[in-house]
N, C-alpha and C. Protein backbone atom coordinates (compact mmCIF):
# COMPACT_ATOMS: atom_id res chain seq x y z
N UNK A 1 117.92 115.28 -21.84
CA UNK A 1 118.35 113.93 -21.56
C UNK A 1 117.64 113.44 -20.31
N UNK A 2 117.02 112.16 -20.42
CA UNK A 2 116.48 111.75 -19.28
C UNK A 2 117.17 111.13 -18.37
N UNK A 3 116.91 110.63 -16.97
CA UNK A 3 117.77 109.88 -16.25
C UNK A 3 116.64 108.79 -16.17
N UNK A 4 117.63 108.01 -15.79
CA UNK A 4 116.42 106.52 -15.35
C UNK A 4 116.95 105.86 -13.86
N UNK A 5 116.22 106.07 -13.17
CA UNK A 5 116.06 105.56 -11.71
C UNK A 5 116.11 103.83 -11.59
N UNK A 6 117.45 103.38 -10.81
CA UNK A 6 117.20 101.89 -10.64
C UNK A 6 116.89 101.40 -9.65
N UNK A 7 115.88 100.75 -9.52
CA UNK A 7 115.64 100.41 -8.50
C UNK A 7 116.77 99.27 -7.53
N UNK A 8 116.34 99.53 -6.42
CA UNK A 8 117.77 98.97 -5.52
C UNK A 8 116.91 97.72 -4.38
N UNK A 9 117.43 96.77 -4.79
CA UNK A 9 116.71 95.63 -3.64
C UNK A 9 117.08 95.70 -2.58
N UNK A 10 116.59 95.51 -1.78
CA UNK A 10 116.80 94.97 0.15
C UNK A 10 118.37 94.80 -0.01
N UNK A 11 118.52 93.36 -1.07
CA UNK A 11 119.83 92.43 -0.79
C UNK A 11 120.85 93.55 -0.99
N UNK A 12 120.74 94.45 -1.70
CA UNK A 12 121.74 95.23 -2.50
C UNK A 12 122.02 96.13 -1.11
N UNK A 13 121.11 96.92 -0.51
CA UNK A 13 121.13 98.02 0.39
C UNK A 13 121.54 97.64 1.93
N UNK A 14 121.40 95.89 2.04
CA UNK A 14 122.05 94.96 3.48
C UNK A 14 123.47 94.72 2.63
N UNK A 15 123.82 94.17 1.17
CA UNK A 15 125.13 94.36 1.18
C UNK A 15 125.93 95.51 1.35
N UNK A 16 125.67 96.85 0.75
CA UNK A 16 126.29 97.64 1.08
C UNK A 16 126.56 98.30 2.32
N UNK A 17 125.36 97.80 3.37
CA UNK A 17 125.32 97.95 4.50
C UNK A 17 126.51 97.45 5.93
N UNK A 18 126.68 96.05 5.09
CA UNK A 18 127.64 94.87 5.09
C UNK A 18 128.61 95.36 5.19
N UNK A 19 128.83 95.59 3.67
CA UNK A 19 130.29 96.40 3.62
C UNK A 19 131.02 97.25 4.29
N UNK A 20 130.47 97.88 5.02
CA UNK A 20 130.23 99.62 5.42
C UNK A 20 130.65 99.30 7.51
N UNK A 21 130.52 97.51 7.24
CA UNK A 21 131.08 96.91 8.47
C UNK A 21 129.77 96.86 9.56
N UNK A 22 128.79 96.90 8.72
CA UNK A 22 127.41 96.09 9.30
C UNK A 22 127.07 95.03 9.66
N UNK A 23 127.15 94.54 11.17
CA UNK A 23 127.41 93.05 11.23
C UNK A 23 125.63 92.85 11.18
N UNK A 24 124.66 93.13 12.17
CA UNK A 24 123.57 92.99 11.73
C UNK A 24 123.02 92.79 10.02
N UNK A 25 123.64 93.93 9.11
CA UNK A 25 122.82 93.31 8.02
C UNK A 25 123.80 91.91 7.37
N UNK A 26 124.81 91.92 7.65
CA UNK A 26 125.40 90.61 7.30
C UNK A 26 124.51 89.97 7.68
N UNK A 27 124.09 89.30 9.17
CA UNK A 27 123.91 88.57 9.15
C UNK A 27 122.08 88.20 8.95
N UNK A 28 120.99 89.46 8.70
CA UNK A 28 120.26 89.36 7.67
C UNK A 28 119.87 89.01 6.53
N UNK A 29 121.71 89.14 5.93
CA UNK A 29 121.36 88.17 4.51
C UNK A 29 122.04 86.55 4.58
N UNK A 30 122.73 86.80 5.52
CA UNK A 30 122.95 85.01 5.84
C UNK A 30 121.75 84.39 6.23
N UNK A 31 120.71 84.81 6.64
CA UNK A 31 119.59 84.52 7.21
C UNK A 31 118.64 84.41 6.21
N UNK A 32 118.80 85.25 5.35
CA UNK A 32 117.69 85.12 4.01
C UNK A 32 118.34 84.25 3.12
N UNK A 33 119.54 84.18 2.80
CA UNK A 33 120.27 83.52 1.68
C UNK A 33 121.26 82.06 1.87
N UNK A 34 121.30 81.49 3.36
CA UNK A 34 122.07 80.67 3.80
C UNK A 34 121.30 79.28 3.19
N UNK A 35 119.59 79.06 3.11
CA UNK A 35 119.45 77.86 2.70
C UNK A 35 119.29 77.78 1.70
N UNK A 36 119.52 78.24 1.30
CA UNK A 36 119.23 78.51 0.09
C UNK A 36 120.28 78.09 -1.09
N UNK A 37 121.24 79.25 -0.77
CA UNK A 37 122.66 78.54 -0.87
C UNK A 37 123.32 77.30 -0.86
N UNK A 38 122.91 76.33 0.40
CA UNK A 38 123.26 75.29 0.85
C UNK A 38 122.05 74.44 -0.38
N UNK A 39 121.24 74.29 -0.32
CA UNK A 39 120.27 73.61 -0.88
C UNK A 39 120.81 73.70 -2.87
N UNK A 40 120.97 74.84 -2.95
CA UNK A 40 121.87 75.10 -4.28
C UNK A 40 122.92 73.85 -4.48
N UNK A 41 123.88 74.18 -3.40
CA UNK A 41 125.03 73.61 -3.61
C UNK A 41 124.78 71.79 -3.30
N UNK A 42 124.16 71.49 -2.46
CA UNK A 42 123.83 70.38 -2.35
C UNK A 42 123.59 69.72 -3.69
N UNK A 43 122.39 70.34 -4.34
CA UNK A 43 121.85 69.31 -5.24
C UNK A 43 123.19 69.14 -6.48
N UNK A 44 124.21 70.41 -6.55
CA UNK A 44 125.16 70.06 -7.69
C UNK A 44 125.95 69.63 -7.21
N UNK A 45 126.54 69.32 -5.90
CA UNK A 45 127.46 68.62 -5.48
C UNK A 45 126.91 67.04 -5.56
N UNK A 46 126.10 66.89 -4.64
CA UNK A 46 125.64 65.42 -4.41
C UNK A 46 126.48 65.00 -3.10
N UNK A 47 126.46 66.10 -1.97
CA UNK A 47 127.15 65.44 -1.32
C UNK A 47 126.78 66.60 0.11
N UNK A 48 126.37 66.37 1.07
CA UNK A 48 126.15 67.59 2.24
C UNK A 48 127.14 68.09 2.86
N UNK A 49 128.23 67.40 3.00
CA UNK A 49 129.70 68.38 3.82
C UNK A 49 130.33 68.79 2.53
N UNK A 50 130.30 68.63 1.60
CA UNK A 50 130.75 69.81 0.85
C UNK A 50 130.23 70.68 0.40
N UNK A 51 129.05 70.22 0.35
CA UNK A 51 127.63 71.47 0.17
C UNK A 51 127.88 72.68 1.46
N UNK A 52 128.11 72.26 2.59
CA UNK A 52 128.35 72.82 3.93
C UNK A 52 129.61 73.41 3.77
N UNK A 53 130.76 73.25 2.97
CA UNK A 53 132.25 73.44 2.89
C UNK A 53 131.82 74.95 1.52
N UNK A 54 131.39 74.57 0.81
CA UNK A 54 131.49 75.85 -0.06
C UNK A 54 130.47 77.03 0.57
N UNK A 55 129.31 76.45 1.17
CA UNK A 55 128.11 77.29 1.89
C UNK A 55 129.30 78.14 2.67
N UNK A 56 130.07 77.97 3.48
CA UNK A 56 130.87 78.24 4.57
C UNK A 56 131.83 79.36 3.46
N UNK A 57 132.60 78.29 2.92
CA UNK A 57 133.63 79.44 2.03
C UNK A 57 133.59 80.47 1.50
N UNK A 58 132.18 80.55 0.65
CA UNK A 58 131.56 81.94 0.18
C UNK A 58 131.21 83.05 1.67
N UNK A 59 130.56 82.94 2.42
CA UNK A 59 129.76 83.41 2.97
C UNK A 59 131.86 84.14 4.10
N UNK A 60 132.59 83.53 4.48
CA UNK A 60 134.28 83.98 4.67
C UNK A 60 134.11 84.61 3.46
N UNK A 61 134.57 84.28 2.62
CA UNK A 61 134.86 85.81 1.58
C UNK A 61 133.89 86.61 1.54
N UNK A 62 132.66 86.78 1.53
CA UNK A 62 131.46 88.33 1.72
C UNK A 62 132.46 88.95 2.94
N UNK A 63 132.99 88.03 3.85
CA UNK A 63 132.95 88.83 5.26
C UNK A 63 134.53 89.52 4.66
N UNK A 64 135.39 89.22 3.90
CA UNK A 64 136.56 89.28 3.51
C UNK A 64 136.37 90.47 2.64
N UNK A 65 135.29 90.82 1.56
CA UNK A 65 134.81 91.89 0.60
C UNK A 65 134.91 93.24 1.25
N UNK A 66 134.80 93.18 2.68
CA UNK A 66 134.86 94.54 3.28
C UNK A 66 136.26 95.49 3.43
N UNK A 67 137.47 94.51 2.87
CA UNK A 67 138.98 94.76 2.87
C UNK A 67 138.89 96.08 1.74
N UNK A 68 137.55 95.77 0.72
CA UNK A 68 137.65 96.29 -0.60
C UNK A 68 136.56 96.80 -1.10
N UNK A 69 135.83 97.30 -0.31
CA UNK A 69 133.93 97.36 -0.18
C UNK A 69 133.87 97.96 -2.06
N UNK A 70 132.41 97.57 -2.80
CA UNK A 70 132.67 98.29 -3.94
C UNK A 70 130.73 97.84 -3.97
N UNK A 71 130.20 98.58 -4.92
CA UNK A 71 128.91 98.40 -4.73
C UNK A 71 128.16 97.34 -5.88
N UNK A 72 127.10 96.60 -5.18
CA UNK A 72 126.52 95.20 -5.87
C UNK A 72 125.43 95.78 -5.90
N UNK A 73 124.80 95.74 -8.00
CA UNK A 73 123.53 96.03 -7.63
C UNK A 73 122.66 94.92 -7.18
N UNK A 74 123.13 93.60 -7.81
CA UNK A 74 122.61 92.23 -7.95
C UNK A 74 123.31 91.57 -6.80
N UNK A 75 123.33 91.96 -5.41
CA UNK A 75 124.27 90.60 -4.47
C UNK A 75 123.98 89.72 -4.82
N UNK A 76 122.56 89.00 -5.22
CA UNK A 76 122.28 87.38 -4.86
C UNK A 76 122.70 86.90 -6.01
N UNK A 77 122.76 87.58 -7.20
CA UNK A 77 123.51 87.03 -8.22
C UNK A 77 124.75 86.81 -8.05
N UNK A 78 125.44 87.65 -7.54
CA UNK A 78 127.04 87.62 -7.32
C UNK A 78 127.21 86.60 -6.42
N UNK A 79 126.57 86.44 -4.93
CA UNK A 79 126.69 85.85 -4.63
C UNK A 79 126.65 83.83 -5.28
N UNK A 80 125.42 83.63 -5.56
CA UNK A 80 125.03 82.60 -6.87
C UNK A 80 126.34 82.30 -7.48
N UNK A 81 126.72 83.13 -8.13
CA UNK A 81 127.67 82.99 -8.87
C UNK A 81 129.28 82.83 -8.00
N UNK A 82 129.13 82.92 -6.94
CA UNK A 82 130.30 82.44 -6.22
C UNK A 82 130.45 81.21 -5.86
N UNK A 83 129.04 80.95 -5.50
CA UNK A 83 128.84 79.35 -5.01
C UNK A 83 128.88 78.35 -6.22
N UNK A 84 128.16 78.65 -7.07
CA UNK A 84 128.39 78.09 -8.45
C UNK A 84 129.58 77.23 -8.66
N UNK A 85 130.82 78.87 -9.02
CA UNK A 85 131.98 78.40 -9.30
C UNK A 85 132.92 77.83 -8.08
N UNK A 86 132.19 77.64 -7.25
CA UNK A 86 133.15 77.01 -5.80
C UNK A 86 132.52 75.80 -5.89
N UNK A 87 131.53 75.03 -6.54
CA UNK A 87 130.87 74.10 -6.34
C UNK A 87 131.50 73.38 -8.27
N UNK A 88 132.05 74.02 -9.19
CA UNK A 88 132.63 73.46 -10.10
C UNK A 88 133.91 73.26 -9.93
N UNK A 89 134.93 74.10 -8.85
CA UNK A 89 136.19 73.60 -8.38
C UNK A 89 135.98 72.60 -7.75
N UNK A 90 135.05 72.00 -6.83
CA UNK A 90 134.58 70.88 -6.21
C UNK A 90 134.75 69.62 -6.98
N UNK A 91 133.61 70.04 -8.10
CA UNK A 91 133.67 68.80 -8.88
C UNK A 91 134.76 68.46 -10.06
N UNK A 92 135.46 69.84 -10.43
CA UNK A 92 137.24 69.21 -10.99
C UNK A 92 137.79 68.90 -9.91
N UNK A 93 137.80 69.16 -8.62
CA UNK A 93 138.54 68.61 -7.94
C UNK A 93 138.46 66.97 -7.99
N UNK A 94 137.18 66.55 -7.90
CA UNK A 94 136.95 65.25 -7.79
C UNK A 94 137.43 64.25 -8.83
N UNK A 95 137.15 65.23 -10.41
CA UNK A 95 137.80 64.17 -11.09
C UNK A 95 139.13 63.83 -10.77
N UNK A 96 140.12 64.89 -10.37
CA UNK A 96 141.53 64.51 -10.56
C UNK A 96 141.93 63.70 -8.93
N UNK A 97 140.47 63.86 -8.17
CA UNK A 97 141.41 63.01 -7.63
C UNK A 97 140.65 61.20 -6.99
N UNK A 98 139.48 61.16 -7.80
CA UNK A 98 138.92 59.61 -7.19
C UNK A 98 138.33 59.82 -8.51
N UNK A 99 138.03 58.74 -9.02
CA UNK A 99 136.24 58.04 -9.61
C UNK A 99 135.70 57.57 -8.95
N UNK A 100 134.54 58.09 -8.79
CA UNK A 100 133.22 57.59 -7.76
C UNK A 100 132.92 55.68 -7.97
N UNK A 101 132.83 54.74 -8.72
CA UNK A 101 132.57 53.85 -8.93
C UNK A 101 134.18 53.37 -8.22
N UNK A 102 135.13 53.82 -8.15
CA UNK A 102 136.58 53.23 -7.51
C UNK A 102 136.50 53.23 -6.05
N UNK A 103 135.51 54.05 -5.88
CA UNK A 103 135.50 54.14 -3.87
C UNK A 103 134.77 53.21 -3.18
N UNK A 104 134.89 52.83 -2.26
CA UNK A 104 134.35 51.73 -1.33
C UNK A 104 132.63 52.52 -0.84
N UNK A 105 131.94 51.28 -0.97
CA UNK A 105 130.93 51.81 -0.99
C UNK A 105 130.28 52.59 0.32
N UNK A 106 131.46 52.12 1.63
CA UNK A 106 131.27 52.70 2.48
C UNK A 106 131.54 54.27 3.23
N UNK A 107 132.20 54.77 1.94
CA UNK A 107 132.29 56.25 1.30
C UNK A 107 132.08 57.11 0.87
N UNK A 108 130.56 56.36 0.18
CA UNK A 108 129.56 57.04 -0.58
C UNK A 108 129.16 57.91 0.21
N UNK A 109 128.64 59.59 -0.61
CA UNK A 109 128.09 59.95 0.25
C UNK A 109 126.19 59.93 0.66
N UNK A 110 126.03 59.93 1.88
CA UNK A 110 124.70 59.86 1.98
C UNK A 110 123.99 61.19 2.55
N UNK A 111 122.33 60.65 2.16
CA UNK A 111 121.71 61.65 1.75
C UNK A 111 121.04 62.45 3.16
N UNK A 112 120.98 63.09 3.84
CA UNK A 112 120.61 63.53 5.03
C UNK A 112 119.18 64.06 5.12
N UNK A 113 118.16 64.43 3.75
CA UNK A 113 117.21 64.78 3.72
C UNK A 113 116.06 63.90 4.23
N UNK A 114 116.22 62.75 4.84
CA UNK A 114 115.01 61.94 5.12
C UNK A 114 114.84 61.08 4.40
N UNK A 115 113.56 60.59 4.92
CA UNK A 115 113.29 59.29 3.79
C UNK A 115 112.67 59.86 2.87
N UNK A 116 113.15 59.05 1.39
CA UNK A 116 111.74 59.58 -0.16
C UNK A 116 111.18 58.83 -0.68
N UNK A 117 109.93 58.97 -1.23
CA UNK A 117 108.97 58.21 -1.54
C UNK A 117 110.02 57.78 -2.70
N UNK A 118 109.81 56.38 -3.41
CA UNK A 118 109.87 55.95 -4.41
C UNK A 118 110.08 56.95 -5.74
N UNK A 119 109.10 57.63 -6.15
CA UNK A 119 108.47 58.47 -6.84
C UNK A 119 109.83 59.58 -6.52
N UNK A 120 109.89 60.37 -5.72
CA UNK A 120 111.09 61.37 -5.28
C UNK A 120 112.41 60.97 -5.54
N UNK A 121 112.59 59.71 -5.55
CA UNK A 121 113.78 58.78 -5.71
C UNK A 121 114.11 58.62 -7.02
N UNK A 122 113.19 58.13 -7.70
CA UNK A 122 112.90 58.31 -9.38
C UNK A 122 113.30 59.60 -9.67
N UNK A 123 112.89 60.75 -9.60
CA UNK A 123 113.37 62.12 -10.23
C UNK A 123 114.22 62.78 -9.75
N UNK A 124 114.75 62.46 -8.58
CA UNK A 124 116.27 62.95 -8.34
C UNK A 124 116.98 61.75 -9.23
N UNK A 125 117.21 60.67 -9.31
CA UNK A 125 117.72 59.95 -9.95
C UNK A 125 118.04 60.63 -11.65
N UNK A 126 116.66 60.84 -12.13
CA UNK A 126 116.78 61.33 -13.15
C UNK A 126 116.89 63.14 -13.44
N UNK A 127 116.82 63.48 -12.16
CA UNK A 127 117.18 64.91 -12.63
C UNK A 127 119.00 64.85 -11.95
N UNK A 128 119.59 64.02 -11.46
CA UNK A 128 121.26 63.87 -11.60
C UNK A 128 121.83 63.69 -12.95
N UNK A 129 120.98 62.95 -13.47
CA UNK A 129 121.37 62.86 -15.30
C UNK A 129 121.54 64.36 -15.91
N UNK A 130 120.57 65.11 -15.73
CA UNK A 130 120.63 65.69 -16.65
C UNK A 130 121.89 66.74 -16.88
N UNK A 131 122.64 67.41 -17.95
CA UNK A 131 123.29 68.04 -18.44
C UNK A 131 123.07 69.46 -17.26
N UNK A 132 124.16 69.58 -16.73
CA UNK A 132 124.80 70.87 -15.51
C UNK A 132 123.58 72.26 -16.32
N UNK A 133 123.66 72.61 -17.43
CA UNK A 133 123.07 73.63 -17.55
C UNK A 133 121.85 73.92 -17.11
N UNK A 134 120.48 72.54 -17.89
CA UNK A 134 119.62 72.07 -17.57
C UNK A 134 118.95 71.95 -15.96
N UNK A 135 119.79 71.32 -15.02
CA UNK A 135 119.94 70.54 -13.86
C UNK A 135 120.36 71.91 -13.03
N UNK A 136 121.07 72.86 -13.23
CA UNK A 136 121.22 74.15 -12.78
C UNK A 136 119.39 74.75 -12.02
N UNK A 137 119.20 74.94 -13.25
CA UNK A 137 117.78 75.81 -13.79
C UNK A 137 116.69 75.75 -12.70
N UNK A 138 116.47 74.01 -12.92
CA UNK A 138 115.33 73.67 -12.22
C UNK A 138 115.48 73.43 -10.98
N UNK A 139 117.04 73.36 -10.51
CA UNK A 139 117.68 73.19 -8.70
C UNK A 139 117.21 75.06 -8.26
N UNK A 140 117.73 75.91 -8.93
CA UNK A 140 117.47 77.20 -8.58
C UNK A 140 115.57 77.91 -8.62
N UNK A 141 114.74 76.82 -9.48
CA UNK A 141 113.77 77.18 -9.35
C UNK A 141 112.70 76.08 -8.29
N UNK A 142 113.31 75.23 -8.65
CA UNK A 142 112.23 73.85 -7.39
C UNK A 142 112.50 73.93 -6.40
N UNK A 143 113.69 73.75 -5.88
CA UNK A 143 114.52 73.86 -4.58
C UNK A 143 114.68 75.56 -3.77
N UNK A 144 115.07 76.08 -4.52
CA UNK A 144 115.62 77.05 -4.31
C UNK A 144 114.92 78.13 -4.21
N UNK A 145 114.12 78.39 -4.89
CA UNK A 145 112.41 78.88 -5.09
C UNK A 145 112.35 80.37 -5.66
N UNK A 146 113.75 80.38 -6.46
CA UNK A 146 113.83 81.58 -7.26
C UNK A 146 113.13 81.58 -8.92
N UNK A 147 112.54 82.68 -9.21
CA UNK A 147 111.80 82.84 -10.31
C UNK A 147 112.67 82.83 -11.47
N UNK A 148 112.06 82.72 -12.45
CA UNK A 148 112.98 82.40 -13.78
C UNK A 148 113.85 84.02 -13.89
N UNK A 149 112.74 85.07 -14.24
CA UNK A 149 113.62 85.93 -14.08
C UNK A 149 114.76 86.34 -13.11
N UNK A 150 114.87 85.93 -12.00
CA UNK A 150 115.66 85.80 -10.97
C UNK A 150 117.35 85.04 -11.30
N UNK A 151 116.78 84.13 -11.61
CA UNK A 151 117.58 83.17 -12.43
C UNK A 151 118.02 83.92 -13.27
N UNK A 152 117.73 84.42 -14.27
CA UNK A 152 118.15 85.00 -15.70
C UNK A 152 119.21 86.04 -15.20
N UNK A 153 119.03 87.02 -14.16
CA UNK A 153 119.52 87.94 -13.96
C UNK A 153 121.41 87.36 -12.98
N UNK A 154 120.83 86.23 -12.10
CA UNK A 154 121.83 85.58 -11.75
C UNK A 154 122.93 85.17 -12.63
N UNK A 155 122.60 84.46 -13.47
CA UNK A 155 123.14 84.06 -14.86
C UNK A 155 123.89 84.62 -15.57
N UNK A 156 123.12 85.85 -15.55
CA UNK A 156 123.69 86.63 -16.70
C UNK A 156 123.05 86.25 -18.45
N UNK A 157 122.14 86.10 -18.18
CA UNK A 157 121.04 85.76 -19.18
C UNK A 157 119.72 86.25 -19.71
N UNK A 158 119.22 86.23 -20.44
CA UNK A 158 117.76 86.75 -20.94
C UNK A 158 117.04 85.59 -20.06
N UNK A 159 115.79 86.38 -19.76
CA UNK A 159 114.60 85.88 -19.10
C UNK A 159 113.88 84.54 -20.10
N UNK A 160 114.01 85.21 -21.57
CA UNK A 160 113.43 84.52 -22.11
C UNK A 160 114.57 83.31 -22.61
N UNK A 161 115.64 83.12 -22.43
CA UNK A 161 116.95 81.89 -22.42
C UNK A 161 116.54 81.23 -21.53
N UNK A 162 116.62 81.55 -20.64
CA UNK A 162 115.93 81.02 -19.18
C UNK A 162 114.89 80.38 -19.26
N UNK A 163 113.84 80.75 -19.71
CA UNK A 163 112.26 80.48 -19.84
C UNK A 163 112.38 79.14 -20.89
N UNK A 164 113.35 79.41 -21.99
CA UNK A 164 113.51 78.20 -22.77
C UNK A 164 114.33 76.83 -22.20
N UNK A 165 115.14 77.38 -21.88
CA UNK A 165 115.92 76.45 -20.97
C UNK A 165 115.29 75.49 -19.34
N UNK A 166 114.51 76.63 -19.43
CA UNK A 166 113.84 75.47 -18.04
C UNK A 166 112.72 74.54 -19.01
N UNK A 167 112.20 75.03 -19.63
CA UNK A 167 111.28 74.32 -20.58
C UNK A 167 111.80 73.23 -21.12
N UNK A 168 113.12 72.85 -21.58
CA UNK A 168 113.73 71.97 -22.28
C UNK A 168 114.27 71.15 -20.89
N UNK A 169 114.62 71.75 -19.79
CA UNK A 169 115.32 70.49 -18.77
C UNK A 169 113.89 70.51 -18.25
N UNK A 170 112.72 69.90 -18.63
CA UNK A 170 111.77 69.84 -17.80
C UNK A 170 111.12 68.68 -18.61
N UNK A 171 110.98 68.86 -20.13
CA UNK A 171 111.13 68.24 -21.37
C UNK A 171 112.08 66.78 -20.66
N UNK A 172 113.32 67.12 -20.67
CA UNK A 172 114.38 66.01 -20.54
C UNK A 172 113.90 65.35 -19.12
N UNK A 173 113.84 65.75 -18.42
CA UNK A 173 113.63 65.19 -17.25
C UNK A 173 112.15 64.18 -17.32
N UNK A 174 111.00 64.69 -17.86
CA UNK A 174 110.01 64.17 -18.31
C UNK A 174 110.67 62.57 -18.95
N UNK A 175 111.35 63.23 -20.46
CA UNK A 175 112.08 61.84 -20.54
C UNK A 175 112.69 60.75 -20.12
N UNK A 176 113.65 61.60 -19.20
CA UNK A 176 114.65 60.32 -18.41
C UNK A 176 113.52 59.74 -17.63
N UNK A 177 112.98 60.49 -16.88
CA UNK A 177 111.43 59.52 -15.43
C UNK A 177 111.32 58.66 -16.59
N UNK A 178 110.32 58.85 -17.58
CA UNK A 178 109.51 58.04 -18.35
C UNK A 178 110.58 57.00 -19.16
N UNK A 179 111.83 56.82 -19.38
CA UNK A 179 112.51 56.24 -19.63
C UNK A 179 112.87 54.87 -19.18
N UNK A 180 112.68 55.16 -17.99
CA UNK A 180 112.80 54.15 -16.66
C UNK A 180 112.35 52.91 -16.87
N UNK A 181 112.87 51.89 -16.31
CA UNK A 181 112.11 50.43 -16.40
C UNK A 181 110.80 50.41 -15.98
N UNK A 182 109.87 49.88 -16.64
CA UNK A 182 108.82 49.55 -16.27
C UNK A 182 108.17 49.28 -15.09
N UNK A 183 109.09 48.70 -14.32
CA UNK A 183 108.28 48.75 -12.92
C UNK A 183 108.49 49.78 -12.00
N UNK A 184 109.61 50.97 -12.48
CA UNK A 184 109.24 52.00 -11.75
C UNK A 184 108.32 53.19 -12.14
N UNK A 185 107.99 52.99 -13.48
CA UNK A 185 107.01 53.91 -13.67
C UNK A 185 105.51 53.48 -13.62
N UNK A 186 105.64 52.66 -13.00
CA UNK A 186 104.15 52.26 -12.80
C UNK A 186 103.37 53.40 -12.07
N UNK A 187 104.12 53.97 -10.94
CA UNK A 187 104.17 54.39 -9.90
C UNK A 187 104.05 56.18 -10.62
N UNK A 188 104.24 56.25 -11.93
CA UNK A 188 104.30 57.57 -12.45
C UNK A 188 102.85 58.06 -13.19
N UNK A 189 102.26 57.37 -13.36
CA UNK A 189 100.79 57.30 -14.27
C UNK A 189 100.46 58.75 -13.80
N UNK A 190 100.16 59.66 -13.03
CA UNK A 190 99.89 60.36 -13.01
C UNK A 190 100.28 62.08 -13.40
N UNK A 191 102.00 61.74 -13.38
CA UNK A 191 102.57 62.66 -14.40
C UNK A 191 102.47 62.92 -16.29
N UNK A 192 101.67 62.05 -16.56
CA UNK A 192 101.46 62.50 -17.81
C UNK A 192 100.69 62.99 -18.27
């Protein structure tokens, strides 16, 4: 019978490190994984203090995991997947308690990233459209600057689901830009 050797990432060997009541590698992977995180949560929230409110909340419970240390081969997935679902309690939260079009416009939230070209304005516009699964994909690979397989493994998915799935919200997104009224795609001629 053979054995098969797994290989063990950095993230995996600073969490368990973590655990073990390592404040240094804690805060190694807050350091590798904090904008990341935030930049995640941002683009599915649509909003920076709550992007900052779940960034915060996850990162209290890692420090809380040590009550119960147990071993992660995948942290950044687990982690991912914490922020995720802290960033979909967010947004049930919201339905039950405003509609965005009911709030004063001086409530809205705004965007802290700077100014954007026209063009940048256009495809965040149209990559907010797209369907959470879709709009996931390409926030964790544009923004976020994780590889598809990376993704897949986060997920809990095949590489090649993944590979299809970014292909199709990339497809859609293509659409919605090019969808646009005419006088903002003037400004697009070069994406096709």
């Amino acid at each position: 019978m053979t054995q098969t050797t797994v290989a063990v990432s950095d993230e995996a060997v600073l969490m368990s490190r973590h655990l073990a009541g390592d404040d240094d590698a804690f805060l190694e992977l807050f350091s590798r994984l904090n904008h990341k995180l935030f930049i995640y949560s941002l683009k599915l929230l649509g909003d920076s203090v709550q992007a900052e409110d779940v960034t915060q909340e996850v990162w209290e419970k890692l420090i809380m995991l040590r009550r119960q240390p147990q071993e992660y081969l995948n942290p950044v997935g687990y982690i991912m997947k914490m922020v995720r679902n802290h960033c979909f309690n967010q947004i049930k939260n919201r339905k039950r308690v405003s509609h965005f079009s009911t709030m004063d416009e001086s409530t809205h939230p705004r965007d802290t990233e700077g100014d954007r070209t026209e063009l940048e304005e256009i495809v965040l516009t149209a990559l907010d459209g797209l369907p959470l699964e879709y709009r996931e994909v390409l926030i964790l690979n544009i923004y976020c600057g994780y590889t598809l397989q990376e993704i897949a493994e986060m997920l809990d998915k095949s590489t090649d689901a993944i590979w299809k799935r970014a292909s199709r919200a990339r497809d859609k997104l293509r659409a919605a830009v090019l969808a646009m009224p005419d006088f903002q795609r003037q400004e697009l001629t070069g994406l096709d």
